[in-house]
N, C-alpha and C. Protein backbone atom coordinates (compact mmCIF):
# COMPACT_ATOMS: atom_id res chain seq x y z
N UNK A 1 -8.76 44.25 69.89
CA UNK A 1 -8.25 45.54 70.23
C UNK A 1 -6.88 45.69 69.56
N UNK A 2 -7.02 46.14 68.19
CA UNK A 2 -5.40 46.31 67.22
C UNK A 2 -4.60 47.63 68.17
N UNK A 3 -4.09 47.64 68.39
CA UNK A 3 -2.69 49.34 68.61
C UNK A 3 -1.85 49.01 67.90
N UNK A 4 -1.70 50.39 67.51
CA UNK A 4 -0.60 50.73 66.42
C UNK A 4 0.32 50.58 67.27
N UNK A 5 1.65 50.89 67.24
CA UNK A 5 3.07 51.13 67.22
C UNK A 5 3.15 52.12 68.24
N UNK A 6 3.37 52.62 69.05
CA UNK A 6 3.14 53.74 69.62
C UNK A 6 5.16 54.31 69.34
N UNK A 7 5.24 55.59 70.07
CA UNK A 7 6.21 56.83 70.44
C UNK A 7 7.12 55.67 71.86
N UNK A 8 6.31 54.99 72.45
CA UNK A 8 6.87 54.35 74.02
C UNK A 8 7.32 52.80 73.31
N UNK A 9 6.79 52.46 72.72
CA UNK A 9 7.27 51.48 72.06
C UNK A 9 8.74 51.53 71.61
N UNK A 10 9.05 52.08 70.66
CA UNK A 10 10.37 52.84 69.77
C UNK A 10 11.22 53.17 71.39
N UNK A 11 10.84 53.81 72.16
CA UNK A 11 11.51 53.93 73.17
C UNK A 11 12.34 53.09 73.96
N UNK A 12 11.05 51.76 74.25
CA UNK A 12 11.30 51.09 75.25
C UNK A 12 12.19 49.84 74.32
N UNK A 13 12.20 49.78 72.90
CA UNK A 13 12.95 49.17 72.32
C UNK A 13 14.79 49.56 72.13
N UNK A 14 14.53 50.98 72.02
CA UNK A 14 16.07 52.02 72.07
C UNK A 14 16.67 51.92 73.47
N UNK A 15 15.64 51.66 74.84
CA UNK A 15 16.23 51.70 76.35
C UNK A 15 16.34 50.19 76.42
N UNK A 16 16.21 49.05 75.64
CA UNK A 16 16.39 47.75 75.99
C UNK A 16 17.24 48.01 75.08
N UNK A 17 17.91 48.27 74.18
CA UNK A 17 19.19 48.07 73.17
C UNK A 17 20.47 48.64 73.88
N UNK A 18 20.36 49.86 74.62
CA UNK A 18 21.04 50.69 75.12
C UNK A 18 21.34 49.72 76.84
N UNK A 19 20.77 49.79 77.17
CA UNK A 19 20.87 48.46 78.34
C UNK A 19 22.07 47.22 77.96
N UNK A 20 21.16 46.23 76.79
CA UNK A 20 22.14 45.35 76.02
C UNK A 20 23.48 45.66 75.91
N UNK A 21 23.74 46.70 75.36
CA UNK A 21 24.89 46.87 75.10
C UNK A 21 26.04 47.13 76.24
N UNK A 22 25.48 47.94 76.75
CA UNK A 22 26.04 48.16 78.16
C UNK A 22 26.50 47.37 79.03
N UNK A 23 25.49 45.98 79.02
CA UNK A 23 25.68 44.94 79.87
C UNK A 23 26.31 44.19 79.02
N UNK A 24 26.64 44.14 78.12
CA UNK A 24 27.78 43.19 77.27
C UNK A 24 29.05 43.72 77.13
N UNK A 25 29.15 45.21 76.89
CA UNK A 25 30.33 45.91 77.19
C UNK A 25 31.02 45.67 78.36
N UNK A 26 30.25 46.13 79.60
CA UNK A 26 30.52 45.77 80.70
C UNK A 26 31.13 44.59 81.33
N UNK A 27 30.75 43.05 80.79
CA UNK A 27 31.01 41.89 80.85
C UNK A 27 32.46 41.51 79.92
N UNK A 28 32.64 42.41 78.94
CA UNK A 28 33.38 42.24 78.06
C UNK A 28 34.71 42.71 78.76
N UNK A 29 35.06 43.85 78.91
CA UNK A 29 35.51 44.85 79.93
C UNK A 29 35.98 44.18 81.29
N UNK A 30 34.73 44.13 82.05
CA UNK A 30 35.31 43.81 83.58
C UNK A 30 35.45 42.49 83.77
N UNK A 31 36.20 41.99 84.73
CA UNK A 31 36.46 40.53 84.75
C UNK A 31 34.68 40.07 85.44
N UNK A 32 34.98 40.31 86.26
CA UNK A 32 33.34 39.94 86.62
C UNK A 32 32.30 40.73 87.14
N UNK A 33 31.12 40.66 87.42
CA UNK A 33 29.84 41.31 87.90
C UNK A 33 29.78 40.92 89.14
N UNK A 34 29.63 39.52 89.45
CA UNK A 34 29.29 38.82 90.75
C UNK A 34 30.15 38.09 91.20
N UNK A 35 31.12 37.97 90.07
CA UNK A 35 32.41 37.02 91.09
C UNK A 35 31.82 35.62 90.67
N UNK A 36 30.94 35.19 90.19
CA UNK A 36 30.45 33.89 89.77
C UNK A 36 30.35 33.87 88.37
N UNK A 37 30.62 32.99 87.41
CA UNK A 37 30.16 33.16 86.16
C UNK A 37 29.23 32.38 85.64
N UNK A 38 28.66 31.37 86.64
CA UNK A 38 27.61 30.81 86.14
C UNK A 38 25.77 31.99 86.18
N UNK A 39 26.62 32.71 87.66
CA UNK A 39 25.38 33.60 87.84
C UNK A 39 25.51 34.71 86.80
N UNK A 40 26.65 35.38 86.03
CA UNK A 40 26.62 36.26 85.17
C UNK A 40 26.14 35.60 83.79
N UNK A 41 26.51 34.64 83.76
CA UNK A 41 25.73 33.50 82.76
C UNK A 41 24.35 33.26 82.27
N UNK A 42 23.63 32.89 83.68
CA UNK A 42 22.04 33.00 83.74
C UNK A 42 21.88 34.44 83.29
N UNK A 43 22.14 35.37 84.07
CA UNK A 43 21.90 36.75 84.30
C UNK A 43 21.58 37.20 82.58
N UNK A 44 22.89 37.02 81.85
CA UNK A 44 22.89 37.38 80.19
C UNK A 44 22.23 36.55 79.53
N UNK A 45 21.89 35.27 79.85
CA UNK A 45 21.22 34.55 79.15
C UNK A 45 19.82 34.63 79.47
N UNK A 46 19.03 35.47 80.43
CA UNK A 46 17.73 35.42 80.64
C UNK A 46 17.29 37.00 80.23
N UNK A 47 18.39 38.05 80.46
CA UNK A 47 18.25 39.50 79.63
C UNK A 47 18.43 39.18 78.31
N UNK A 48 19.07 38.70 77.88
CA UNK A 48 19.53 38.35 75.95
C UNK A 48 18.12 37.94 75.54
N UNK A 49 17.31 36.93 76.11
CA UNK A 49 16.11 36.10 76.27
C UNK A 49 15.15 37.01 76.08
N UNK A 50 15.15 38.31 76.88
CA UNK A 50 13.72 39.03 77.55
C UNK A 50 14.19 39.96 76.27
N UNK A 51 15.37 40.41 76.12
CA UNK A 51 15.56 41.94 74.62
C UNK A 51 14.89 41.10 73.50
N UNK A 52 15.08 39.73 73.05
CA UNK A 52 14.72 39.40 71.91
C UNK A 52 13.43 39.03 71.72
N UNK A 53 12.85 39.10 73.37
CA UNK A 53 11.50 38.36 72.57
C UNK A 53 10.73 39.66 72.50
N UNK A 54 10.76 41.07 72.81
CA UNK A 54 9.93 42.17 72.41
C UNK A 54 9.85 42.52 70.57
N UNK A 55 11.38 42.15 69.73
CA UNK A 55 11.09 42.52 68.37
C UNK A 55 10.89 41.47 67.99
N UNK A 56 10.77 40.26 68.51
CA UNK A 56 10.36 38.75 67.77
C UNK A 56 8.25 38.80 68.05
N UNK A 57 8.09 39.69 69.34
CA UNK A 57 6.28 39.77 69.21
C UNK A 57 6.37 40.91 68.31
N UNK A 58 6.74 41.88 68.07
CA UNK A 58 6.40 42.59 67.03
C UNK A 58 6.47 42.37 66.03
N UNK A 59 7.03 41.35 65.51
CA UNK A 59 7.45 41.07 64.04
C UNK A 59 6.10 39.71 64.04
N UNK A 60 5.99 38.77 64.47
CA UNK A 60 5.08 38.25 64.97
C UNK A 60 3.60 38.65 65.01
N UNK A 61 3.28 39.76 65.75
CA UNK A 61 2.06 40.39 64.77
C UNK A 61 2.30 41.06 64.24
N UNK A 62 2.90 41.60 63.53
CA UNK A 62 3.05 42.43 62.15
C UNK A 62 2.82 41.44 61.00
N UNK A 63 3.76 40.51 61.31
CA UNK A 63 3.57 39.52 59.40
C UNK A 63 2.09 39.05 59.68
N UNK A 64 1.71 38.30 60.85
CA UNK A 64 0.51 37.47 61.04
C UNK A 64 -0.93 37.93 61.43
N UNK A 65 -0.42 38.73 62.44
CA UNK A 65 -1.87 39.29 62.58
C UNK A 65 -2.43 40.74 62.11
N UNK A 66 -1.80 41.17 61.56
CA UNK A 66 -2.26 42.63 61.12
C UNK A 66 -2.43 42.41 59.45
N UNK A 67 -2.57 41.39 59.09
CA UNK A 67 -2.91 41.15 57.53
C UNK A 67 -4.20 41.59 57.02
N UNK A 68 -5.23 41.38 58.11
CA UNK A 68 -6.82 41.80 58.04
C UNK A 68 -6.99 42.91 57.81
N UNK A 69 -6.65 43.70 59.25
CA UNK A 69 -6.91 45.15 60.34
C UNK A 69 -5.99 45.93 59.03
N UNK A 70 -6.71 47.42 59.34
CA UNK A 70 -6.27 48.09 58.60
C UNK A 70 -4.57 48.44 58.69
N UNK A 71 -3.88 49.35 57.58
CA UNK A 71 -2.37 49.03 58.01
C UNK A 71 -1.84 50.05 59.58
N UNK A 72 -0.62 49.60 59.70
CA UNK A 72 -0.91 50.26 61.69
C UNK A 72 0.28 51.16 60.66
N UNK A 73 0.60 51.34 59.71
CA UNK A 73 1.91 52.92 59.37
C UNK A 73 1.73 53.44 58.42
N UNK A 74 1.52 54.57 58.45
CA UNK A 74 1.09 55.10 57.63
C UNK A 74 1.84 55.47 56.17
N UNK A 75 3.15 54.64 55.95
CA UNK A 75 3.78 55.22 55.08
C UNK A 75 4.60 53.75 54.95
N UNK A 76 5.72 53.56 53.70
CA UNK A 76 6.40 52.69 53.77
C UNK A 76 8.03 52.76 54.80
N UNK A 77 7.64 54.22 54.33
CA UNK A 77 9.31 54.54 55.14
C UNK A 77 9.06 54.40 56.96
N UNK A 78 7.98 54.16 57.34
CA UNK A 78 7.67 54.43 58.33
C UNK A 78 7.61 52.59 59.31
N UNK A 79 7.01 51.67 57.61
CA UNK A 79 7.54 50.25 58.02
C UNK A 79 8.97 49.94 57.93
N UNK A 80 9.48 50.50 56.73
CA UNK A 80 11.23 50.03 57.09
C UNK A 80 11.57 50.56 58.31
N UNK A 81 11.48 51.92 59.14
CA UNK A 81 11.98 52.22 60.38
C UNK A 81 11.73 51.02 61.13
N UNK A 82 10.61 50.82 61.23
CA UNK A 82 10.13 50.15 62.57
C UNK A 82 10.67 48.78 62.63
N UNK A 83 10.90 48.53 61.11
CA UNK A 83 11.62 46.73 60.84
C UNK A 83 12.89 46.74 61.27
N UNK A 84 13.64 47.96 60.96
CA UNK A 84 15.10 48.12 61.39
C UNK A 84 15.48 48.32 62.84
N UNK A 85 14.23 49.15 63.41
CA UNK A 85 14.83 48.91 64.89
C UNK A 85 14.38 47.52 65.63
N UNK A 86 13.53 47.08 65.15
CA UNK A 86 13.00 45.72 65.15
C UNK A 86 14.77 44.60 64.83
N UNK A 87 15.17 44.81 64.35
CA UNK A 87 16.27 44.01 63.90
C UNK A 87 17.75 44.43 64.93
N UNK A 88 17.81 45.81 64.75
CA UNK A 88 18.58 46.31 65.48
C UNK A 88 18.66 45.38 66.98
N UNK A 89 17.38 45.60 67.48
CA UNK A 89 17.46 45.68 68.95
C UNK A 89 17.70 43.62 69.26
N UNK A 90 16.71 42.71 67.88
CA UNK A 90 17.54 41.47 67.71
C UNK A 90 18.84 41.30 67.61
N UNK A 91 19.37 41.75 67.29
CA UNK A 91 20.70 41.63 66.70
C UNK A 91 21.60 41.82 68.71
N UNK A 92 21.16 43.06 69.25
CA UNK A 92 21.72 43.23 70.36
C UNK A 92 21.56 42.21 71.58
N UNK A 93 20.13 41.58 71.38
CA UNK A 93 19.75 40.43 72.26
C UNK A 93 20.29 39.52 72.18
N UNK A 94 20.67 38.63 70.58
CA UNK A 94 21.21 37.87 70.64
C UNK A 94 22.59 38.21 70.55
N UNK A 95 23.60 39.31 70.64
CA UNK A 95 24.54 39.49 71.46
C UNK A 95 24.86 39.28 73.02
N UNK A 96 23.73 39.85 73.61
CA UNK A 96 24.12 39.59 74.96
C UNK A 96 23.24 37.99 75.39
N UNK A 97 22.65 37.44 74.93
CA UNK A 97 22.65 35.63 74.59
C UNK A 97 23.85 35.13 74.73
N UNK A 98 24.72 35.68 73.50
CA UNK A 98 25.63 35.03 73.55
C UNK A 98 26.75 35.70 74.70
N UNK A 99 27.25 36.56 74.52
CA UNK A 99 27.85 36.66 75.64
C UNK A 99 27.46 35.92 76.90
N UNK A 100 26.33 35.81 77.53
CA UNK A 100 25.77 35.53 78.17
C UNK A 100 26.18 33.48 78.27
N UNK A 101 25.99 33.03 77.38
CA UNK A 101 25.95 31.85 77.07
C UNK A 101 27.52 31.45 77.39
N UNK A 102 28.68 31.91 76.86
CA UNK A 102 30.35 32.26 76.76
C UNK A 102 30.15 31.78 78.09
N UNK A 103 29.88 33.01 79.26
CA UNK A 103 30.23 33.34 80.74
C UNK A 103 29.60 31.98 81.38
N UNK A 104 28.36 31.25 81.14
CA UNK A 104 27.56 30.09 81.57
C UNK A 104 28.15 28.62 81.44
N UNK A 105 29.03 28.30 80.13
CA UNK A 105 29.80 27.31 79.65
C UNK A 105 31.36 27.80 79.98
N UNK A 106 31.90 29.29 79.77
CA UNK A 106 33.27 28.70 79.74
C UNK A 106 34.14 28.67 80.51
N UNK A 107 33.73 29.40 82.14
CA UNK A 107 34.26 29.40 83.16
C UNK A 107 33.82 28.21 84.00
N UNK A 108 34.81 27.56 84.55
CA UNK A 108 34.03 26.61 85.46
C UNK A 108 34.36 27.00 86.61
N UNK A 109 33.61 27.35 87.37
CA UNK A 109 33.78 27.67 89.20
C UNK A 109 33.21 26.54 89.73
């Protein structure tokens, strides 16, 4: 059962980037969330975790499994979009990773 790319996809990738950022701003910004930094720690390091692995399965079947099946875009400009927000929204995960990672190691409570 191949699916293309859908309209909710692109979405739910733009509302997990927009999230990311927020929650790294936020962390960046306020001294703390919970008053603990091992728990703001986990917290960024298991969201950083969950943003990156949605454009790491898409990229994932894109190179590997859609080599067969006919192409899922209909255009080239239509694969660079989808690679870029694909990267984009990596790029933000492993931001809030790391942030995330910072708050887990460098406070000791």
């Amino acid at each position: 059962m191949a699916q293309h790319p859908k309209e909710s996809n692109t979405k739910k990738l733009w509302v997990l980037s927009v999230l990311g950022i927020a929650y790294s701003s936020f962390l960046y910004f306020e001294p703390g969330l919970t008053g603990s930094g091992k728990a703001e720690g986990m917290i960024g390091v298991l969201f950083g975790l969950y943003i990156c692995s949605h454009p790491a399965s898409h990229m994932v079947e894109m190179l590997f499994f859609r080599r067969t099946a006919r192409p899922p875009f209909p255009s080239a400009r239509s694969t660079l979009f989808w690679v870029a927000i694909n990267i984009i929204v990596l790029f933000v995960g492993w931001t809030v990773l790391f942030v995330g990672t910072t708050r887990l190691i460098g406070r000791g409570d």
